[in-house]
C-alpha atoms as a PDB file:
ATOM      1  CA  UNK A   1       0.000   0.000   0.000  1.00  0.00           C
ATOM      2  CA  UNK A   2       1.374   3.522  -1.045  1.00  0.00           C
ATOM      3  CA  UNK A   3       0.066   6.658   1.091  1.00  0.00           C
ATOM      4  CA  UNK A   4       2.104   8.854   1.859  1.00  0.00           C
ATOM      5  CA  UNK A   5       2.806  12.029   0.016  1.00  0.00           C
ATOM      6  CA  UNK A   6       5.313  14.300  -0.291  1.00  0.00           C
ATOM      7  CA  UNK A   7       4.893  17.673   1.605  1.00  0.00           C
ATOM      8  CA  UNK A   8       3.268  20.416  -0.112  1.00  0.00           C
ATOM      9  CA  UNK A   9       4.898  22.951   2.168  1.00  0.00           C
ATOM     10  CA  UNK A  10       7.887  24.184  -0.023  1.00  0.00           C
ATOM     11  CA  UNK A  11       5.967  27.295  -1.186  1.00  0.00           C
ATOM     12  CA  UNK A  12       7.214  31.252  -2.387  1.00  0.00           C
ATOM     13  CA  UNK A  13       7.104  34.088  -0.928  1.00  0.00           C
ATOM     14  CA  UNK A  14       6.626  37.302  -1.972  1.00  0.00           C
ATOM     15  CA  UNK A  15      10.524  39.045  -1.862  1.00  0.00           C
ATOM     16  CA  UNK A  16      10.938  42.359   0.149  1.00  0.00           C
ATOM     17  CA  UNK A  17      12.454  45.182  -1.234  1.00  0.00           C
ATOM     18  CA  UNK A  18      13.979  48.695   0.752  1.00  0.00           C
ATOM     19  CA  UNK A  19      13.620  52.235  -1.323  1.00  0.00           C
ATOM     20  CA  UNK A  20      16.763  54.532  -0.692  1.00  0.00           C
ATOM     21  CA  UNK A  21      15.908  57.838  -0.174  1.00  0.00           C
ATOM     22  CA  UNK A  22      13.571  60.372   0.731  1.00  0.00           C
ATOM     23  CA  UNK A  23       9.467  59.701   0.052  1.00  0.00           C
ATOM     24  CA  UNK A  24       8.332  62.742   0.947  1.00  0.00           C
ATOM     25  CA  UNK A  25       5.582  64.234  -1.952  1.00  0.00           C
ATOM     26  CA  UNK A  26       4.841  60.887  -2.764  1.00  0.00           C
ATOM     27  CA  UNK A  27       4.654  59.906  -6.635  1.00  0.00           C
ATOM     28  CA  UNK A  28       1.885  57.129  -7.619  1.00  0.00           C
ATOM     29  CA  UNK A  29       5.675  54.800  -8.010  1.00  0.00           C
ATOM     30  CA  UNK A  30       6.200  55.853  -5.076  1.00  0.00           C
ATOM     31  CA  UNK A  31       2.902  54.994  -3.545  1.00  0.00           C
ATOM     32  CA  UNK A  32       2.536  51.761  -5.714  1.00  0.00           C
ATOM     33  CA  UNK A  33       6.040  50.435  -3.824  1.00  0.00           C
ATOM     34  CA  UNK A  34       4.887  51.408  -0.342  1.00  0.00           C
ATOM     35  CA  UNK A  35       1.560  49.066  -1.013  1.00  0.00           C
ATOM     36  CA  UNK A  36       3.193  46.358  -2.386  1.00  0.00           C
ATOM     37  CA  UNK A  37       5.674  46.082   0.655  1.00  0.00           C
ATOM     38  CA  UNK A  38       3.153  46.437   2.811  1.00  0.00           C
ATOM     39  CA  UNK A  39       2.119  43.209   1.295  1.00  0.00           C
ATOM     40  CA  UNK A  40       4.788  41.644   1.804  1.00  0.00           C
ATOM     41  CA  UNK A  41       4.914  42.561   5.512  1.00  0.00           C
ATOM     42  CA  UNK A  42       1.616  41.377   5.767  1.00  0.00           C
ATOM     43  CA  UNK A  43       2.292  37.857   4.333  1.00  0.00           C
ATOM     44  CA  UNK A  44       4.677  37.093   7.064  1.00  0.00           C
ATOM     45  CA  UNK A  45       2.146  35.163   9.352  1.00  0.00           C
ATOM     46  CA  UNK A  46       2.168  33.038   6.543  1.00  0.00           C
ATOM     47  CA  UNK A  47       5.764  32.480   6.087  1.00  0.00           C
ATOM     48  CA  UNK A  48       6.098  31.292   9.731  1.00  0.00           C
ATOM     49  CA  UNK A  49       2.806  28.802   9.300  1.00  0.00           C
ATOM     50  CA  UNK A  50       5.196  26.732   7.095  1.00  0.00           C
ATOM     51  CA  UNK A  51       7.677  24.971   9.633  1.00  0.00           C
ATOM     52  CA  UNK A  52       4.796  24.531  12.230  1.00  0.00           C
ATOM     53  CA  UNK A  53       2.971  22.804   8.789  1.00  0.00           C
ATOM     54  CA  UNK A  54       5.862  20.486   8.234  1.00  0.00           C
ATOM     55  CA  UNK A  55       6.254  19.240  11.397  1.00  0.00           C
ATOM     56  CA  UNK A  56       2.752  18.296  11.499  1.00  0.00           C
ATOM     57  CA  UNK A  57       3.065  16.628   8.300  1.00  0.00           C
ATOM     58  CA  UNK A  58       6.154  14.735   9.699  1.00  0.00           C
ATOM     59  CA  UNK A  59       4.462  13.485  13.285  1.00  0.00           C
ATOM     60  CA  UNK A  60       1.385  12.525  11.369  1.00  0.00           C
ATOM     61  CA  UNK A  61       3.811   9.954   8.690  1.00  0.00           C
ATOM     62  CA  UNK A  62       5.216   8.545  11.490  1.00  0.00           C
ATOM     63  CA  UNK A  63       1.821   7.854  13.319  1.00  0.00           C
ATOM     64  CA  UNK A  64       0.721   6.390   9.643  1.00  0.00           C
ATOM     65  CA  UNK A  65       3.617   4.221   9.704  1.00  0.00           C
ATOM     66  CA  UNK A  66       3.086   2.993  12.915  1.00  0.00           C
ATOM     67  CA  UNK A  67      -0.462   1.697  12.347  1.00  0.00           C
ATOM     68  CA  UNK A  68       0.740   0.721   8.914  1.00  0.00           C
ATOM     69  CA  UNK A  69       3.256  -1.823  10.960  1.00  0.00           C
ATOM     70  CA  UNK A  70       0.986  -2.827  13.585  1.00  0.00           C
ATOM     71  CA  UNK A  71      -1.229  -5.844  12.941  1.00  0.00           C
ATOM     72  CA  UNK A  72      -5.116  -6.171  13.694  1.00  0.00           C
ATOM     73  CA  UNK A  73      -4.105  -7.885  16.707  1.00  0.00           C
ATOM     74  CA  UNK A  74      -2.924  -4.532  18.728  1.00  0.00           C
ATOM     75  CA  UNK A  75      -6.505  -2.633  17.297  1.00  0.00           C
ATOM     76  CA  UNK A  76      -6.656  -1.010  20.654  1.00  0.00           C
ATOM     77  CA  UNK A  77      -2.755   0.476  19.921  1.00  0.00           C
ATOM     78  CA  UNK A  78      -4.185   0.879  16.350  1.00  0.00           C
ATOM     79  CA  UNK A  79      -7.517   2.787  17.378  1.00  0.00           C
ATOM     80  CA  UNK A  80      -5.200   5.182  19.546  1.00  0.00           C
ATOM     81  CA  UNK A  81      -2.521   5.943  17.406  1.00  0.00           C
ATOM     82  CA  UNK A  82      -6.111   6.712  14.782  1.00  0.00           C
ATOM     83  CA  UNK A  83      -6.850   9.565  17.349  1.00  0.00           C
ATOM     84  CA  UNK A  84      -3.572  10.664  17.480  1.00  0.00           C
ATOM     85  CA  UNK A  85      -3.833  11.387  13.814  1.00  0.00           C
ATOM     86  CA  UNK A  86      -7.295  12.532  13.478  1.00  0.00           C
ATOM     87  CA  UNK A  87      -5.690  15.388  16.464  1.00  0.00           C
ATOM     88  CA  UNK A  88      -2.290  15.912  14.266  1.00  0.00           C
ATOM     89  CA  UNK A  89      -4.897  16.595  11.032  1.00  0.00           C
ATOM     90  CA  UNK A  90      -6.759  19.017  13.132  1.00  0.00           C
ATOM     91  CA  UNK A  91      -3.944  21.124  13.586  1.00  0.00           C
ATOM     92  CA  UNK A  92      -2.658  20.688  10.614  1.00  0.00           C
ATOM     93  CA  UNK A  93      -6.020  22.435   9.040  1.00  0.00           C
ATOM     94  CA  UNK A  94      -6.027  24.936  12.074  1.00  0.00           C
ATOM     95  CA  UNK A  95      -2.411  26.110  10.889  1.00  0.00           C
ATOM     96  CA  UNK A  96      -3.834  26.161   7.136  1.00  0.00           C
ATOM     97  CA  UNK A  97      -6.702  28.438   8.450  1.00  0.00           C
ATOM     98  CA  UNK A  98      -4.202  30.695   9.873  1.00  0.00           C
ATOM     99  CA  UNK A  99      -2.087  30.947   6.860  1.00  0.00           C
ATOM    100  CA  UNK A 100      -4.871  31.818   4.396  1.00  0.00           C
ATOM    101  CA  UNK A 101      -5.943  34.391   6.719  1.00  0.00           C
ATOM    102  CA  UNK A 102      -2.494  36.259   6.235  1.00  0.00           C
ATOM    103  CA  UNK A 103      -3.215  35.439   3.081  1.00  0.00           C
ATOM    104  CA  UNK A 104      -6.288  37.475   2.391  1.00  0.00           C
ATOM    105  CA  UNK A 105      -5.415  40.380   4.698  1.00  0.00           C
ATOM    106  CA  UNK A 106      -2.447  40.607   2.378  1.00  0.00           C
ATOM    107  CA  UNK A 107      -4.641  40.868  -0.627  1.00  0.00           C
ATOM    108  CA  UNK A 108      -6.925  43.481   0.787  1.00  0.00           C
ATOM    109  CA  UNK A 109      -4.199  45.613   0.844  1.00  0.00           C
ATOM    110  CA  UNK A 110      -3.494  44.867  -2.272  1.00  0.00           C
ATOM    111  CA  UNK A 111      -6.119  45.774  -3.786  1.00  0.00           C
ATOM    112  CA  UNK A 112      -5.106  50.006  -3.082  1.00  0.00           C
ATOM    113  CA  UNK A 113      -2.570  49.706  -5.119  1.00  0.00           C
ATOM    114  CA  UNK A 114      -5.606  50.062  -8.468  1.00  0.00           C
ATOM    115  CA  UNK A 115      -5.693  53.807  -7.633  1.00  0.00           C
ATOM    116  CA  UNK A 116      -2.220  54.524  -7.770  1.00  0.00           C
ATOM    117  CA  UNK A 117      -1.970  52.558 -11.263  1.00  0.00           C
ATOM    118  CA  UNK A 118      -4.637  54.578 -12.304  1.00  0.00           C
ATOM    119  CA  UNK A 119      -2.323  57.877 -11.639  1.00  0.00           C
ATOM    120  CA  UNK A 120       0.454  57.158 -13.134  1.00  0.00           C
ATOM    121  CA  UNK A 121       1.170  59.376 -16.308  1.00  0.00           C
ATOM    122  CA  UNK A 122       3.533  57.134 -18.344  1.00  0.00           C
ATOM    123  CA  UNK A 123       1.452  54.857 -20.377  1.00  0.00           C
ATOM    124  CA  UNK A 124       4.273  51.944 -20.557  1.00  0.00           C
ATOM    125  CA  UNK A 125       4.842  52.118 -17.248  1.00  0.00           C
ATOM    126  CA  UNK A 126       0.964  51.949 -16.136  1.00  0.00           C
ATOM    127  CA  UNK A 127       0.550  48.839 -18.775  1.00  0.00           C
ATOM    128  CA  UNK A 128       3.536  47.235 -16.714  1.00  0.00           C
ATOM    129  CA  UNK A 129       2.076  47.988 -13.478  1.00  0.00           C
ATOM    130  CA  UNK A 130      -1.664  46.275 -14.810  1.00  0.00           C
ATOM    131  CA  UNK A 131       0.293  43.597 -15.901  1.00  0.00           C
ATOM    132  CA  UNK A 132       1.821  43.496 -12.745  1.00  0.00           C
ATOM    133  CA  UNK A 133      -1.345  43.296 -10.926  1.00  0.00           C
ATOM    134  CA  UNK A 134      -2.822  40.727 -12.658  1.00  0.00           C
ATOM    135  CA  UNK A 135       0.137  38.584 -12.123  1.00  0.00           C
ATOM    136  CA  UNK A 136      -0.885  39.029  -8.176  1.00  0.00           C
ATOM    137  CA  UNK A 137      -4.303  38.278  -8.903  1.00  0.00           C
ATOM    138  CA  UNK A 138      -2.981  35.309 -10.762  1.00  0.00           C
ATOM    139  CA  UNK A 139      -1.025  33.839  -7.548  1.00  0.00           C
ATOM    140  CA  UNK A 140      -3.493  34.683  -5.013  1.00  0.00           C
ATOM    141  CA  UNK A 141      -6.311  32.394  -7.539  1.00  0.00           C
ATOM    142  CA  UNK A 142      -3.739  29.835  -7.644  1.00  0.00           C
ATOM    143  CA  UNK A 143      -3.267  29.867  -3.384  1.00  0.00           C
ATOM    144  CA  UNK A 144      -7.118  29.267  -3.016  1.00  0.00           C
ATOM    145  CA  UNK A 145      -7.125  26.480  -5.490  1.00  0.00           C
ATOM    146  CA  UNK A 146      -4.172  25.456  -3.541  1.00  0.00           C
ATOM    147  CA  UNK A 147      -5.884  26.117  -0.222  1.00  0.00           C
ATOM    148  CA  UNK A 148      -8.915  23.688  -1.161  1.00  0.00           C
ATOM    149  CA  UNK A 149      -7.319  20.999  -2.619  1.00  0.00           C
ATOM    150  CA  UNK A 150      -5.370  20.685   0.685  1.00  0.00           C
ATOM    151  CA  UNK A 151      -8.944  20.986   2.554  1.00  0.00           C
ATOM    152  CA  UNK A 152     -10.173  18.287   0.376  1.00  0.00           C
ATOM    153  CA  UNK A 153      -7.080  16.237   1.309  1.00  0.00           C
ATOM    154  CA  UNK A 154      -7.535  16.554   5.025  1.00  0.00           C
ATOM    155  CA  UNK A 155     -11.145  15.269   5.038  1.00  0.00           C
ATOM    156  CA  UNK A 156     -10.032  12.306   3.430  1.00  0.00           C
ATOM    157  CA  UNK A 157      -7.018  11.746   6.010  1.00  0.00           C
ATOM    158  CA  UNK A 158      -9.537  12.073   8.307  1.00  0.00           C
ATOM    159  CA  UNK A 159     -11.881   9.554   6.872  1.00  0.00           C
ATOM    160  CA  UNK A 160      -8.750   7.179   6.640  1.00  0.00           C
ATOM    161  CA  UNK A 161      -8.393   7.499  10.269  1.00  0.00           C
ATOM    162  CA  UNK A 162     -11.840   6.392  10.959  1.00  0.00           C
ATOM    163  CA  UNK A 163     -11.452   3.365   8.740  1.00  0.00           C
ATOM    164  CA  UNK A 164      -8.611   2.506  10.824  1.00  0.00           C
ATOM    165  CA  UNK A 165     -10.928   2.418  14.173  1.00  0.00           C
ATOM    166  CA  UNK A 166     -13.139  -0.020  12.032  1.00  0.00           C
ATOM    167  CA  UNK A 167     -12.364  -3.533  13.685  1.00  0.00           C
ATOM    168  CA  UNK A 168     -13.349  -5.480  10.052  1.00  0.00           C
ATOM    169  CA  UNK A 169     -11.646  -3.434   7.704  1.00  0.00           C
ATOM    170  CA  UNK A 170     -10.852  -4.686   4.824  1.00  0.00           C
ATOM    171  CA  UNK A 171      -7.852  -4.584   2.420  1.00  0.00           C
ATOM    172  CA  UNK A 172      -9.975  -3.308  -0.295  1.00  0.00           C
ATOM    173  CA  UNK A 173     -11.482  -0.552   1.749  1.00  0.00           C
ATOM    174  CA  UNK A 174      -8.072   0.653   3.000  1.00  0.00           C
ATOM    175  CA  UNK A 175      -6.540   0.865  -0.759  1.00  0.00           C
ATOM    176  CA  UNK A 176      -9.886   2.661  -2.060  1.00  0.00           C
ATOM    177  CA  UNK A 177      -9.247   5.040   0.260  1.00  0.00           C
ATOM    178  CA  UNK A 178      -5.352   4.912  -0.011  1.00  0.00           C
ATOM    179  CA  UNK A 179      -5.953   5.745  -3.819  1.00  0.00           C
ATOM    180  CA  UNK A 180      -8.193   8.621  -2.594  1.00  0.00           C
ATOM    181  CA  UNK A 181      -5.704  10.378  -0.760  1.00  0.00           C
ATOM    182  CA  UNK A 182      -2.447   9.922  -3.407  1.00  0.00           C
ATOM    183  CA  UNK A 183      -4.562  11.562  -6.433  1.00  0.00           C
ATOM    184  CA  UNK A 184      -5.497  14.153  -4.172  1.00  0.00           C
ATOM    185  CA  UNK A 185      -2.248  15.095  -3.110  1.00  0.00           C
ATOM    186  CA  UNK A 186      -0.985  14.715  -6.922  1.00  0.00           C
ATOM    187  CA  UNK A 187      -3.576  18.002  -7.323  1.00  0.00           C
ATOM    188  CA  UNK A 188      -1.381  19.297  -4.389  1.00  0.00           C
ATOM    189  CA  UNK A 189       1.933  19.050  -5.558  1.00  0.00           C
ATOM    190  CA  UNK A 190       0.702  20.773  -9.210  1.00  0.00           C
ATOM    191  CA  UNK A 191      -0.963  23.324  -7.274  1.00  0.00           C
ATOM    192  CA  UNK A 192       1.636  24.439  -5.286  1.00  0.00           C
ATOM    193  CA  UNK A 193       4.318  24.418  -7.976  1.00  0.00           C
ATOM    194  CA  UNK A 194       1.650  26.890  -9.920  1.00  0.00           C
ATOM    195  CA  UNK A 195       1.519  28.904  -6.962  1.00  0.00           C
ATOM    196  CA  UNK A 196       5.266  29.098  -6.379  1.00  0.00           C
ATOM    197  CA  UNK A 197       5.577  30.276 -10.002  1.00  0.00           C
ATOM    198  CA  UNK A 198       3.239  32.739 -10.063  1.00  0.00           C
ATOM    199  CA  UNK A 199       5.249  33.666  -7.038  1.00  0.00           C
ATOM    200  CA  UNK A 200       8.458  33.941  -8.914  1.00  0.00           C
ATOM    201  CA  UNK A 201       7.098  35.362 -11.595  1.00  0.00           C
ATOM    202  CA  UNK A 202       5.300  38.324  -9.433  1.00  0.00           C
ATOM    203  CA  UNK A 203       9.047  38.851  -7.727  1.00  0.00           C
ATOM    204  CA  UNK A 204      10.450  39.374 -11.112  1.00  0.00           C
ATOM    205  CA  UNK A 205       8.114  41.704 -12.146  1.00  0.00           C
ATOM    206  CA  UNK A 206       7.603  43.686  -9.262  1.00  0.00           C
ATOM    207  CA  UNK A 207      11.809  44.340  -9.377  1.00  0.00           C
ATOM    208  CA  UNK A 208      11.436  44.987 -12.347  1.00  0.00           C
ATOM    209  CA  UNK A 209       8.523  47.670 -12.512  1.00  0.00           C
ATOM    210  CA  UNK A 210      10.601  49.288  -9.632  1.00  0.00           C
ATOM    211  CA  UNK A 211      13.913  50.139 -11.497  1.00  0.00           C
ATOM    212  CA  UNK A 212      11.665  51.122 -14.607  1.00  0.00           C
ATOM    213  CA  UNK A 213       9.572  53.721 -12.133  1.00  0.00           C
ATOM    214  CA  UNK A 214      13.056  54.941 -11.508  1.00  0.00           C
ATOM    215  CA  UNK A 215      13.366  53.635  -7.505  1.00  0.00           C
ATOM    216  CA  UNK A 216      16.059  53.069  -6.447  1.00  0.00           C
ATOM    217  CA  UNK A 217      15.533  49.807  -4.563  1.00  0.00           C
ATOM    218  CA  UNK A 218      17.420  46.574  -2.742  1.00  0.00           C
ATOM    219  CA  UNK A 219      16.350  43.388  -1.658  1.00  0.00           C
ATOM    220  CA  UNK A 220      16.206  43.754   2.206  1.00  0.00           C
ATOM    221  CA  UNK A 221      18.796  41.108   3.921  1.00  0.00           C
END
């Protein structure tokens, strides 16, 4: 029987970037850069969801293991280490929850930057700064999809759990379910590697739109 999957948890992050220089009389660039840091700032719950994620993901494969290498005759040790899983899943989505919070805060805020696109006077740059936008828009669609598909493959860790607490399982039932959880967290792995492109792609840009705005920018250490 093959379960378990690799862990989705390798994802982007949106790069930070320091203007030198004063920012007084703001420009739209100028207000367009202070928005889209502010993003970043805002993403950081986010960024620190990730190691609490993999160790979750790490305790939980060795509890599957461990049933996995316990025969029907220990079902008591079998039904235990179940709740023990069905707890480490429950975190696991609580952690999610918390990281696609940061997640939409972060997109609130980055929705202001429209009006300062709107302002800018140079028609190249305000096509690069759409284009930008919609690259943003792009990742955060891709996160959600991202978001569900690892929703959808917690229920059905959960419901693999419960089948272990069932005293007459049978093979069949177990690999149905096995199957189940390994397409599902096929649509994971292709989901996050579109959201950590996107990502890239959006880090790219954004550097780029900066030093064609004329700021003078750095990547913060």
């Amino acid at each position: 029987m093959r379960l378990w999957k690799k862990s989705f948890v390798s994802v982007a992050f949106a790069s930070s970037l320091l203007l030198s220089g004063c920012v007084n009389g703001e420009s739209p660039e100028q207000e367009i850069f202070e928005t889209l840091e502010k993003v970043v700032g805002l993403e950081e719950s986010f960024e620190t969801q990730q190691e609490p994620l993999l160790e979750l993901e790490q305790k939980e494969k060795e509890v599957y293991n461990e049933i996995i290498n316990l025969g029907m005759k220990e079902f008591d040790q079998i039904v235990k280490l179940s709740e023990e899983g069905l707890s480490l899943v429950e975190q696991r989505e609580a952690a999610m929850h918390t990281e696609k919070e940061s997640i939409e805060t972060a997109r609130e805020q980055f929705e202001e930057v429209k009006n300062s696109i709107e302002l800018l006077e140079d028609e190249e740059l305000k096509k690069e700064a759409q284009s930008l936008y919609q690259l943003m828009e792009k990742r955060y669609e891709s996160y959600m999809t991202l978001f569900n598909d690892y929703m959808a493959a917690t229920e059905l860790d959960k419901e693999l759990y419960v089948l272990f607490q069932t005293e007459d399982l049978t093979l069949e039932q177990l690999q149905l379910q096995i199957n189940k959880i390994n397409e599902t967290y096929e649509k994971i792995q292709e989901s996050n590697q579109l959201f950590n492109d996107f990502t890239e792609q959006y880090n790219e840009a954004k550097f780029t739109f900066y030093k064609n705005a004329g700021l003078d920018v750095e990547y913060k250490n």
